[in-house]
C-alpha atoms as a PDB file:
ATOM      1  CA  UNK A   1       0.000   0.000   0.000  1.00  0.00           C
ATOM      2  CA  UNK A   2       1.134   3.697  -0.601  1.00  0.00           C
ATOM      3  CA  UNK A   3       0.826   6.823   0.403  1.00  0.00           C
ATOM      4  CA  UNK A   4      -0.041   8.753  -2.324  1.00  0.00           C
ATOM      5  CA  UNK A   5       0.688  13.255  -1.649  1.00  0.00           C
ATOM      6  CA  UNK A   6       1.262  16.004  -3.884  1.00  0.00           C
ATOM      7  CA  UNK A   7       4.743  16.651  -4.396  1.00  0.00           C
ATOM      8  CA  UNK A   8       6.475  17.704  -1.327  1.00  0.00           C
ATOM      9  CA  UNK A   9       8.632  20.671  -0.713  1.00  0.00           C
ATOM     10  CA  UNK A  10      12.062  20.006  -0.416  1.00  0.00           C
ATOM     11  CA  UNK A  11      14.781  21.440   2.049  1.00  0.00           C
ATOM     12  CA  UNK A  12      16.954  22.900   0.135  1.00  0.00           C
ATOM     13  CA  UNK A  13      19.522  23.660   1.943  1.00  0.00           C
ATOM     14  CA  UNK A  14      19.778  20.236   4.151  1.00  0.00           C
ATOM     15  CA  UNK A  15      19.531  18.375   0.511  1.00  0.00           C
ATOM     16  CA  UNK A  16      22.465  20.518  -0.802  1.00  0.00           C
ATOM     17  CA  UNK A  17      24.585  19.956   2.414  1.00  0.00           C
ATOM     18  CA  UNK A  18      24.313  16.454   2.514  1.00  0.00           C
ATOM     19  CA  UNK A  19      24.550  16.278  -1.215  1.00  0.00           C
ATOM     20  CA  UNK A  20      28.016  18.181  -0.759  1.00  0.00           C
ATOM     21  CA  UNK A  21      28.937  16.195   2.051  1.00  0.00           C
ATOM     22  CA  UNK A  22      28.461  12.700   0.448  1.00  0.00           C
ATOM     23  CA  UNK A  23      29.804  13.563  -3.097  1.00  0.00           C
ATOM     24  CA  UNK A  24      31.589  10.820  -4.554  1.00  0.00           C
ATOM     25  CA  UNK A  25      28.762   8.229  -2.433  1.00  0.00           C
ATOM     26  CA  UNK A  26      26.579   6.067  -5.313  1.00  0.00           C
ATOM     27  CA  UNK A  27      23.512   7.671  -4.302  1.00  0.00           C
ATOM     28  CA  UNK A  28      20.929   9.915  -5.309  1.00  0.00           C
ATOM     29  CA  UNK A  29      19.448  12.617  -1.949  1.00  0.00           C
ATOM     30  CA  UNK A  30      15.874  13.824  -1.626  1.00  0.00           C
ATOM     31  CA  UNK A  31      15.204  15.864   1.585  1.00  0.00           C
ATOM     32  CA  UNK A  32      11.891  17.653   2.082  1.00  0.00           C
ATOM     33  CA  UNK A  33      10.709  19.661   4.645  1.00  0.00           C
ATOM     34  CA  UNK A  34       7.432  17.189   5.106  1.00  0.00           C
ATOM     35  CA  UNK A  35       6.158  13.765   4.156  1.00  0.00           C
ATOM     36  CA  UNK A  36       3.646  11.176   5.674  1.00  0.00           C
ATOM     37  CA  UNK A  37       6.201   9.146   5.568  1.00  0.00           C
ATOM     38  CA  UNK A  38      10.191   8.603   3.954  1.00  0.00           C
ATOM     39  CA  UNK A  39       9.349   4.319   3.756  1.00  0.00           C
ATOM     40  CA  UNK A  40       6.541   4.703   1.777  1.00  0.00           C
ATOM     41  CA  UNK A  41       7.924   7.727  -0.421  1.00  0.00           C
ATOM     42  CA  UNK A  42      10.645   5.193  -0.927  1.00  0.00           C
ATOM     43  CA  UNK A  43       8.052   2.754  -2.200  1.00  0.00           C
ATOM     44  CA  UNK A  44       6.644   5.011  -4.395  1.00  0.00           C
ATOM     45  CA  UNK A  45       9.972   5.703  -6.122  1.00  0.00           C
ATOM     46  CA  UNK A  46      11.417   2.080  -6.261  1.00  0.00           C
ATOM     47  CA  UNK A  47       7.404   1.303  -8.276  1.00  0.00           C
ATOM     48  CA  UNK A  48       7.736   4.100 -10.532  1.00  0.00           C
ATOM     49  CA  UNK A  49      11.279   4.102 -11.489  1.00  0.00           C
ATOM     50  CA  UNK A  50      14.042   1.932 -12.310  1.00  0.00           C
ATOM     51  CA  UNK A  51      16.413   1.850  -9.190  1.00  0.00           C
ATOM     52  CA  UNK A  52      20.375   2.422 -10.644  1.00  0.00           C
ATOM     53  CA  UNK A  53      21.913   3.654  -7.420  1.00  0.00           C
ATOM     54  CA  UNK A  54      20.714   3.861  -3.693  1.00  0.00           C
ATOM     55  CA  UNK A  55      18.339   6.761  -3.115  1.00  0.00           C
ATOM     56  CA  UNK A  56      18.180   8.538   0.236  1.00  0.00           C
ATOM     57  CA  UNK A  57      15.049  10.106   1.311  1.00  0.00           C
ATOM     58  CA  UNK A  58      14.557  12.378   4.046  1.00  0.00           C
ATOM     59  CA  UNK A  59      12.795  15.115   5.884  1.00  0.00           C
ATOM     60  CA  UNK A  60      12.159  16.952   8.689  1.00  0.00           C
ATOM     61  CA  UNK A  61       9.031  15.932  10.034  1.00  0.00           C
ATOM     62  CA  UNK A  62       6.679  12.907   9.153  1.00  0.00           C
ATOM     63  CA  UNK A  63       2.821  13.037   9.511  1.00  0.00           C
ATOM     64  CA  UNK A  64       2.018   9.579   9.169  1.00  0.00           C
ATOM     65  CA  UNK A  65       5.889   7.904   9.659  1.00  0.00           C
ATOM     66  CA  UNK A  66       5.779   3.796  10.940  1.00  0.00           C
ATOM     67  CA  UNK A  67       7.527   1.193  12.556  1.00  0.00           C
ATOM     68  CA  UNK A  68       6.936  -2.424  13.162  1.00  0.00           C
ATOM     69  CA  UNK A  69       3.515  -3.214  12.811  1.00  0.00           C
ATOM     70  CA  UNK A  70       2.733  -0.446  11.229  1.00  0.00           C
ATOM     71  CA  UNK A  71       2.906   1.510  14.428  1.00  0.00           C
ATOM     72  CA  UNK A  72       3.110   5.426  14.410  1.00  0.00           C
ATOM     73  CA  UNK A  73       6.199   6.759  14.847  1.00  0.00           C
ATOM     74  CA  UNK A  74       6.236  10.217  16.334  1.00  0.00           C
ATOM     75  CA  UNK A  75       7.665  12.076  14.293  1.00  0.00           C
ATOM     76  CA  UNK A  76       7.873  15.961  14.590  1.00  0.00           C
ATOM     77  CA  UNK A  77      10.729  19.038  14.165  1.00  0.00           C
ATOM     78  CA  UNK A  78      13.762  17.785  15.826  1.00  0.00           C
ATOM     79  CA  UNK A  79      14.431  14.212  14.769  1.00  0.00           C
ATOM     80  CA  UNK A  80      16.037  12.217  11.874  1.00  0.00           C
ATOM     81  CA  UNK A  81      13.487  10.520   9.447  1.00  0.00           C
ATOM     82  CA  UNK A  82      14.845   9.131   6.963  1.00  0.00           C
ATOM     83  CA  UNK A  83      14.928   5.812   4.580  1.00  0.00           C
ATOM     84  CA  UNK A  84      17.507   4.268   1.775  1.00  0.00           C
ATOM     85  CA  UNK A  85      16.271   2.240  -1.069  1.00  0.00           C
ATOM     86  CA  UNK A  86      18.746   0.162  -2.211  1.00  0.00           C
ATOM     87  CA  UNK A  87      19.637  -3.382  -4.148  1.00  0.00           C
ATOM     88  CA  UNK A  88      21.745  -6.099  -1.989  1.00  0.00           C
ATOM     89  CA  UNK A  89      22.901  -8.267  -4.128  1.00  0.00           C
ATOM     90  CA  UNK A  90      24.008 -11.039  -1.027  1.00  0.00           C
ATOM     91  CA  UNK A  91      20.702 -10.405   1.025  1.00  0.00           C
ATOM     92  CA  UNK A  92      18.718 -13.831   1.356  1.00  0.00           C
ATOM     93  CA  UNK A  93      15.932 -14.724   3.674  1.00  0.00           C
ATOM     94  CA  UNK A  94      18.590 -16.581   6.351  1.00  0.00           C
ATOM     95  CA  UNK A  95      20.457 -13.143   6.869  1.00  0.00           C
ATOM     96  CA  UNK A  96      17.725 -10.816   6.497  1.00  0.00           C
ATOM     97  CA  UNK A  97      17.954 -10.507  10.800  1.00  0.00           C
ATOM     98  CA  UNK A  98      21.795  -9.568  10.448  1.00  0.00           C
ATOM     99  CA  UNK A  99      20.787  -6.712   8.139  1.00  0.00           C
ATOM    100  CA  UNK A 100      18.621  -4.847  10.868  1.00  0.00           C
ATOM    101  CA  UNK A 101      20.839  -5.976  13.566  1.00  0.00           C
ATOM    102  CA  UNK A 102      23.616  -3.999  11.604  1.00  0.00           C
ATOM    103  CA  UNK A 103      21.457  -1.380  11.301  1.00  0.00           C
ATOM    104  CA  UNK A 104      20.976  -0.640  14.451  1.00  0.00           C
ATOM    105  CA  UNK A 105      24.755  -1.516  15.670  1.00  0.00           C
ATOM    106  CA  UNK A 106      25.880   1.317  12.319  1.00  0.00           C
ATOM    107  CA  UNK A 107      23.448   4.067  14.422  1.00  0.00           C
ATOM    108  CA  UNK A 108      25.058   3.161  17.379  1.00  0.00           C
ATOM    109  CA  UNK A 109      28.555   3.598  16.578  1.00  0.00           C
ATOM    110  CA  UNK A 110      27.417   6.789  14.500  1.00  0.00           C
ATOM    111  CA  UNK A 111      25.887   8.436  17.565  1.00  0.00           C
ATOM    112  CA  UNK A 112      29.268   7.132  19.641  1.00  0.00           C
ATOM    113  CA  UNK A 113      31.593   9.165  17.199  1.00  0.00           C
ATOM    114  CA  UNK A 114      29.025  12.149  16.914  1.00  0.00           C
ATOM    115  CA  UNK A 115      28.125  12.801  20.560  1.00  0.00           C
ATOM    116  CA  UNK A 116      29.954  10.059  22.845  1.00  0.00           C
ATOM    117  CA  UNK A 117      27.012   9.004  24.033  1.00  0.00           C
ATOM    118  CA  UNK A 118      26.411   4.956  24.025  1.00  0.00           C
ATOM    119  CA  UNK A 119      23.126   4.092  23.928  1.00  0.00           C
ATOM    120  CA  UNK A 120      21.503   0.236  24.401  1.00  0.00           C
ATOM    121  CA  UNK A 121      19.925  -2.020  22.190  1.00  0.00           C
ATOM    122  CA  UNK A 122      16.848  -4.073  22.277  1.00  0.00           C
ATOM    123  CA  UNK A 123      16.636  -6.750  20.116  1.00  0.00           C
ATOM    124  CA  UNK A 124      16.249  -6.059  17.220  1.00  0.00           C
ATOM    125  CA  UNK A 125      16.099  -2.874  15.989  1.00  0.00           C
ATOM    126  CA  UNK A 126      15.345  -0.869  18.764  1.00  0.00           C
ATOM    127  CA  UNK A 127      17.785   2.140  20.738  1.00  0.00           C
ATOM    128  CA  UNK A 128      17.689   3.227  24.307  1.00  0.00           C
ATOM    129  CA  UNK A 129      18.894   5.732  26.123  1.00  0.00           C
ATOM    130  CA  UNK A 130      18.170   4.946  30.076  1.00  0.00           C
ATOM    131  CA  UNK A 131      15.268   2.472  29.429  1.00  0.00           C
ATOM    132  CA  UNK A 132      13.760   4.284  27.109  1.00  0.00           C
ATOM    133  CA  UNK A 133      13.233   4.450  23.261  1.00  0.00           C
ATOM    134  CA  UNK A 134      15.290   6.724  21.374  1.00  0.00           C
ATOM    135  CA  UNK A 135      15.350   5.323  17.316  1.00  0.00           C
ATOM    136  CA  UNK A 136      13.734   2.651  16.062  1.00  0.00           C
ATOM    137  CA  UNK A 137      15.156   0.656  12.451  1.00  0.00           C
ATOM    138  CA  UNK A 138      12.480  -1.195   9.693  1.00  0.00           C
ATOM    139  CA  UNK A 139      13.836  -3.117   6.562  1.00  0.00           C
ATOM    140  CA  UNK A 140      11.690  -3.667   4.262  1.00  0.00           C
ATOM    141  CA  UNK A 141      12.068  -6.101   1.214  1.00  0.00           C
ATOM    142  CA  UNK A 142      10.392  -4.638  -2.022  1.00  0.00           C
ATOM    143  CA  UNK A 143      11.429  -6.723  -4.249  1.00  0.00           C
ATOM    144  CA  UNK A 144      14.347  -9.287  -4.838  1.00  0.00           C
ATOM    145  CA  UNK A 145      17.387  -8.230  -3.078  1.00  0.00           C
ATOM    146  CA  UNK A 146      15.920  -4.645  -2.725  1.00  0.00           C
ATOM    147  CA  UNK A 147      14.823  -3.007   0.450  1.00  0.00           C
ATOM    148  CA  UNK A 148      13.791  -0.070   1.882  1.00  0.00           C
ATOM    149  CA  UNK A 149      15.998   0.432   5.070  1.00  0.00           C
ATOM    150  CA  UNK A 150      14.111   2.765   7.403  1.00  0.00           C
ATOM    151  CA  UNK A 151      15.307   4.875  10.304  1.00  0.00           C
ATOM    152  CA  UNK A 152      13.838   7.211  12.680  1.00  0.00           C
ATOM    153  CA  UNK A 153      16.247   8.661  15.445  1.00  0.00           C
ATOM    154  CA  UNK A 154      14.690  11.405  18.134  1.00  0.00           C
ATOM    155  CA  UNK A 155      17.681  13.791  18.369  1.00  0.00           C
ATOM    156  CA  UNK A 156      15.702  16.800  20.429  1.00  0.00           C
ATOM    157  CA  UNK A 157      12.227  16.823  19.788  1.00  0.00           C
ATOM    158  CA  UNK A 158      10.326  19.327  22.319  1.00  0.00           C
ATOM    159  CA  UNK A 159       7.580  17.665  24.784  1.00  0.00           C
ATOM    160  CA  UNK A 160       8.202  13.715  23.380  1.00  0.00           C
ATOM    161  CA  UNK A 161       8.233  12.747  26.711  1.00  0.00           C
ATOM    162  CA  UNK A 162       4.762  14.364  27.221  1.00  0.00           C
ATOM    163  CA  UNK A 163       3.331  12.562  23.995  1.00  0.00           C
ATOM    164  CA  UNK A 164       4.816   9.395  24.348  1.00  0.00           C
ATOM    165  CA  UNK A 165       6.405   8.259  27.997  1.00  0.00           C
ATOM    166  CA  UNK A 166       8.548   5.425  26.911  1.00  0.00           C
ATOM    167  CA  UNK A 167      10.704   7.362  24.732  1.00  0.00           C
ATOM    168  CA  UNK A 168      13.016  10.343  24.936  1.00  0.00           C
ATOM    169  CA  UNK A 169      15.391  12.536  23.363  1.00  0.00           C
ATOM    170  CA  UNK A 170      18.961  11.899  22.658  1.00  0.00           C
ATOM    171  CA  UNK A 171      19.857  15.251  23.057  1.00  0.00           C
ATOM    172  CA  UNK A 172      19.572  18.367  25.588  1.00  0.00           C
ATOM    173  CA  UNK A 173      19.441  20.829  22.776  1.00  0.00           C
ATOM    174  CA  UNK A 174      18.788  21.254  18.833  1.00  0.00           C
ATOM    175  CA  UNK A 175      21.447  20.695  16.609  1.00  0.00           C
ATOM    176  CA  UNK A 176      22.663  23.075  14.341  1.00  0.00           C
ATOM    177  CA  UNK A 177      21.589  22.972  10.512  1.00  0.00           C
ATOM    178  CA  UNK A 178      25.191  21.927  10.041  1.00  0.00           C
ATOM    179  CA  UNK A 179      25.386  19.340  12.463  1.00  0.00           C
ATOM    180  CA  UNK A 180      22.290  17.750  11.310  1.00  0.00           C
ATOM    181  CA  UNK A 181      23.554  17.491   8.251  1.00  0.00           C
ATOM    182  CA  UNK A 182      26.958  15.789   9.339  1.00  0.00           C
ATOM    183  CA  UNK A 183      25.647  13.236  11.589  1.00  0.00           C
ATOM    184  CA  UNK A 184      23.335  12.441   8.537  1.00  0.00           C
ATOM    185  CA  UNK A 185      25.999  12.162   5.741  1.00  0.00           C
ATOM    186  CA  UNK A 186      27.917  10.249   8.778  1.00  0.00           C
ATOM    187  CA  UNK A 187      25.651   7.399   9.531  1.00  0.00           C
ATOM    188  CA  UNK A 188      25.091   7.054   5.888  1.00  0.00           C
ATOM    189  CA  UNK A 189      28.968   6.596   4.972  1.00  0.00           C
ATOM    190  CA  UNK A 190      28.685   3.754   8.260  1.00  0.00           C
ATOM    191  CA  UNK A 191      26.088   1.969   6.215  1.00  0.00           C
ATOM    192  CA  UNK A 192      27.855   2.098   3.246  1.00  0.00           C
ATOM    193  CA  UNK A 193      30.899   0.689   4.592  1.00  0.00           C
ATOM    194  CA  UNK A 194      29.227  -1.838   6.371  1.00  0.00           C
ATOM    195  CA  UNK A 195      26.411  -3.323   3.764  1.00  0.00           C
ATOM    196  CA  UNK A 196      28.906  -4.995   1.083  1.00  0.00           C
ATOM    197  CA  UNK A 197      30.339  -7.551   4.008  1.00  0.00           C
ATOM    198  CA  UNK A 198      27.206  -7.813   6.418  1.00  0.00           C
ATOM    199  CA  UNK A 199      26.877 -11.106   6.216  1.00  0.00           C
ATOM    200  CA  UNK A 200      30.047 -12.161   8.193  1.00  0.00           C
ATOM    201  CA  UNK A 201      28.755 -10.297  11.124  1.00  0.00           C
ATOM    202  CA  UNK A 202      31.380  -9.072  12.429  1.00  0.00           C
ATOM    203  CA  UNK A 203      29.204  -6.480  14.800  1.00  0.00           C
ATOM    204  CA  UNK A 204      27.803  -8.871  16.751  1.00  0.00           C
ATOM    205  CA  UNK A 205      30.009  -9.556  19.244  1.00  0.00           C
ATOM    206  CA  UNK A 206      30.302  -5.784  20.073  1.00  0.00           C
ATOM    207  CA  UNK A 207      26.289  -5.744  19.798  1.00  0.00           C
ATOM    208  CA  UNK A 208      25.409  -8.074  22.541  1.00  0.00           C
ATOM    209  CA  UNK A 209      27.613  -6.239  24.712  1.00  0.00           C
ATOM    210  CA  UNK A 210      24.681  -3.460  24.625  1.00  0.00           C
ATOM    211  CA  UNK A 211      22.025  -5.797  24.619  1.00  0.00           C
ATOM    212  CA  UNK A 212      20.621  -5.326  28.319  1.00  0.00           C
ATOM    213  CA  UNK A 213      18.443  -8.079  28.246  1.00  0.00           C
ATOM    214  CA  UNK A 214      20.513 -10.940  27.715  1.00  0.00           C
ATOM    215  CA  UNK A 215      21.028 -13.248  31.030  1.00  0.00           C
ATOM    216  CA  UNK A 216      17.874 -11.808  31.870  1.00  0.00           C
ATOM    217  CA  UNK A 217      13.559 -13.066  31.297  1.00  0.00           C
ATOM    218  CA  UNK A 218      12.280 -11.554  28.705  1.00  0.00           C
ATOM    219  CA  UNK A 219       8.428 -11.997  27.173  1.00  0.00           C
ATOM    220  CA  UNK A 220       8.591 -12.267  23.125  1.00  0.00           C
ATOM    221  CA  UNK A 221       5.696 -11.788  20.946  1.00  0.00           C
ATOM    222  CA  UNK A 222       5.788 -13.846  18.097  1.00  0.00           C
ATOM    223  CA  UNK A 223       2.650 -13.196  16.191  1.00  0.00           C
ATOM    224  CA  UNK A 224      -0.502 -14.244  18.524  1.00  0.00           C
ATOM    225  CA  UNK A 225       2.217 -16.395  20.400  1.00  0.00           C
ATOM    226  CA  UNK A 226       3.827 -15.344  23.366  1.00  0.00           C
ATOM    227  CA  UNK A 227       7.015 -16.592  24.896  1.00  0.00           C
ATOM    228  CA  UNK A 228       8.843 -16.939  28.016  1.00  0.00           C
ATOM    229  CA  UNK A 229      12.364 -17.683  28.425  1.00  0.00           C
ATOM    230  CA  UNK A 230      16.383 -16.128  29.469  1.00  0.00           C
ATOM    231  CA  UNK A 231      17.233 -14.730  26.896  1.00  0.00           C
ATOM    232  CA  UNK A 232      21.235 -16.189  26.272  1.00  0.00           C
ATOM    233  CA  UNK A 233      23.061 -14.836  23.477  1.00  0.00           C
ATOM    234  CA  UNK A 234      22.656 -14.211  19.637  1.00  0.00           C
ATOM    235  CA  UNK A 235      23.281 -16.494  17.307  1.00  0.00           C
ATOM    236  CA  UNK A 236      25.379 -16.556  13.898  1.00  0.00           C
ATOM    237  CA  UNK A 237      22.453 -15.148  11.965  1.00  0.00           C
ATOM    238  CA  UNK A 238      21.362 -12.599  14.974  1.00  0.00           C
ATOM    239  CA  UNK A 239      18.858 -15.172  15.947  1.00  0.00           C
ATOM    240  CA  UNK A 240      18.183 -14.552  19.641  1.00  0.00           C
ATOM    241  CA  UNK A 241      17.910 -17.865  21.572  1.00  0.00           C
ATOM    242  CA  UNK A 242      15.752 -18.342  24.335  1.00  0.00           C
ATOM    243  CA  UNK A 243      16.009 -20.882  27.546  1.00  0.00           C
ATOM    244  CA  UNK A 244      12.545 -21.736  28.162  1.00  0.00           C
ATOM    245  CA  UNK A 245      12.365 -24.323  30.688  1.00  0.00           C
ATOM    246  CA  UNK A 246      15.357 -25.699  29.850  1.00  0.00           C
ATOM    247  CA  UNK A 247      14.828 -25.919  26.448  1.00  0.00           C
ATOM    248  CA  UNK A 248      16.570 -23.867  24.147  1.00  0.00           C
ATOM    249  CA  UNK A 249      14.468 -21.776  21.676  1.00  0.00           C
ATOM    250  CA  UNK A 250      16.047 -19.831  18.500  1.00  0.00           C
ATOM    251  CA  UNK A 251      13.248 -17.285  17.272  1.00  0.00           C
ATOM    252  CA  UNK A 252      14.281 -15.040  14.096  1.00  0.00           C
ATOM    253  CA  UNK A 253      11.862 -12.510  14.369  1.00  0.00           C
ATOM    254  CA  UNK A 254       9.098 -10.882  17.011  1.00  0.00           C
ATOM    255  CA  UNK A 255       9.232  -8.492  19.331  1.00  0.00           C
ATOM    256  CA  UNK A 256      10.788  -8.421  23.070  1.00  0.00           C
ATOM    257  CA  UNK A 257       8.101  -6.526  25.454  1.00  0.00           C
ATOM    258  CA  UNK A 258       8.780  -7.463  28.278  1.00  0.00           C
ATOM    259  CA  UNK A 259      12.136  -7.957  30.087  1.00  0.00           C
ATOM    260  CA  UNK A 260      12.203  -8.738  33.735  1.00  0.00           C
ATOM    261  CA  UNK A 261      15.852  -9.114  35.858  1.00  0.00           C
ATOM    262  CA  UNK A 262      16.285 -13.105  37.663  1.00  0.00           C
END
């Protein structure tokens, strides 16, 4: 399904910036100044055109943005919203999980070397910042070996704690015009560097490390199913495997919500 809007208005100056700071990148850059949502814009391109090169698609606020289950994302002045369409050539349905995994692990590190802050990760595409959520990472396949890789980051956004309790801001204060556009064309080189070999995994060791959950019970939701187990480690593939009951459990997708300490 997509989200059909009149053509949006584009930032000018952000697109520029990033455009200037990424030359020499394989990509084309969109930024606009507002769009229900950079995913589905990102569908609408990859059905309309023939994809050549990655295309990045941003902007600064979202009216109708989504994660996981289609939930809505909040998604107003003050955060990153953006989404890269691009063709993987080595992405198969047994490593799809070490593709958001990476994700996650590339916005990590990028928000490390930006701010030196180190935030935590809940499995699987999920960031926290003391408990509570502060970017959120959706892959979608759209056709063979082509996905859209979304990612929506709250960097200050006034009053998010008022709207929505369980998440926060990353920062104390707005970032500049140029910053914003830096940490951008940052996290972007990350994911370049790390898609052609993101299949060896190499992240994950560093990635459980900032898992908080693992040694600990967590509740999955797998569907209508829900399961109970200690969460142990990660496997190859960024599987996470449960104990339940003495029984070990490898699930490859669902979602962790509910995480109590033994």
């Amino acid at each position: 399904m997509y989200i059909h809007e009149a053509q949006p208005k584009i930032n000018i100056i952000k697109e520029q910036k990033i455009k200037h700071l990424l030359a020499g990148s394989p990509l084309k850059v969109h930024w606009y100044q507002q769009v229900a949502s950079t995913s589905s814009l990102a569908k609408q391109y990859q059905h309309q055109k023939s994809i050549t090169q990655t295309v990045l698609i941003g902007s600064d606020k979202q009216t109708a943005g989504y994660g996981k289950q289609k939930r809505h994302f909040i998604s107003n002045a003050g955060g990153v919203y953006l989404s890269l369409l691009t063709h993987i050539p080595q992405l198969l349905p047994p490593n799809q999980g070490l593709l958001t995994t990476g994700i996650a692990w590339q916005l990590h590190e990028t928000i490390r070397q930006q701010f030196g802050i180190n935030t935590e990760i809940k499995w699987v595409n999920d960031l926290l910042l003391h408990s509570k959520k502060i970017a959120g990472i959706l892959t979608e396949q759209v056709a063979p070996q082509t996905v859209v890789i979304g990612i929506g980051c709250n960097l200050y956004q006034p009053n998010l704690e008022q709207e929505l309790e369980s998440s926060t801001n990353l920062l104390v204060r707005p970032l500049s015009t140029e910053q914003f556009c830096i940490f951008v064309a940052e996290l972007i080189k990350n994911i370049f560097s790390f898609l052609p070999n993101f299949t060896q995994g190499q992240f994950l060791s560093d990635y459980q490390k900032h898992l908080p959950m693992l040694g600990q019970q967590v509740t999955v939701r797998l569907g209508k199913q829900t399961i109970i187990g200690t969460a142990l480690k990660l496997d190859e593939h960024a599987n996470l495997v449960l104990d339940c009951n003495n029984h070990c459990m490898t699930i490859n997708s669902g979602e962790v919500i509910k995480i109590r300490s033994n």
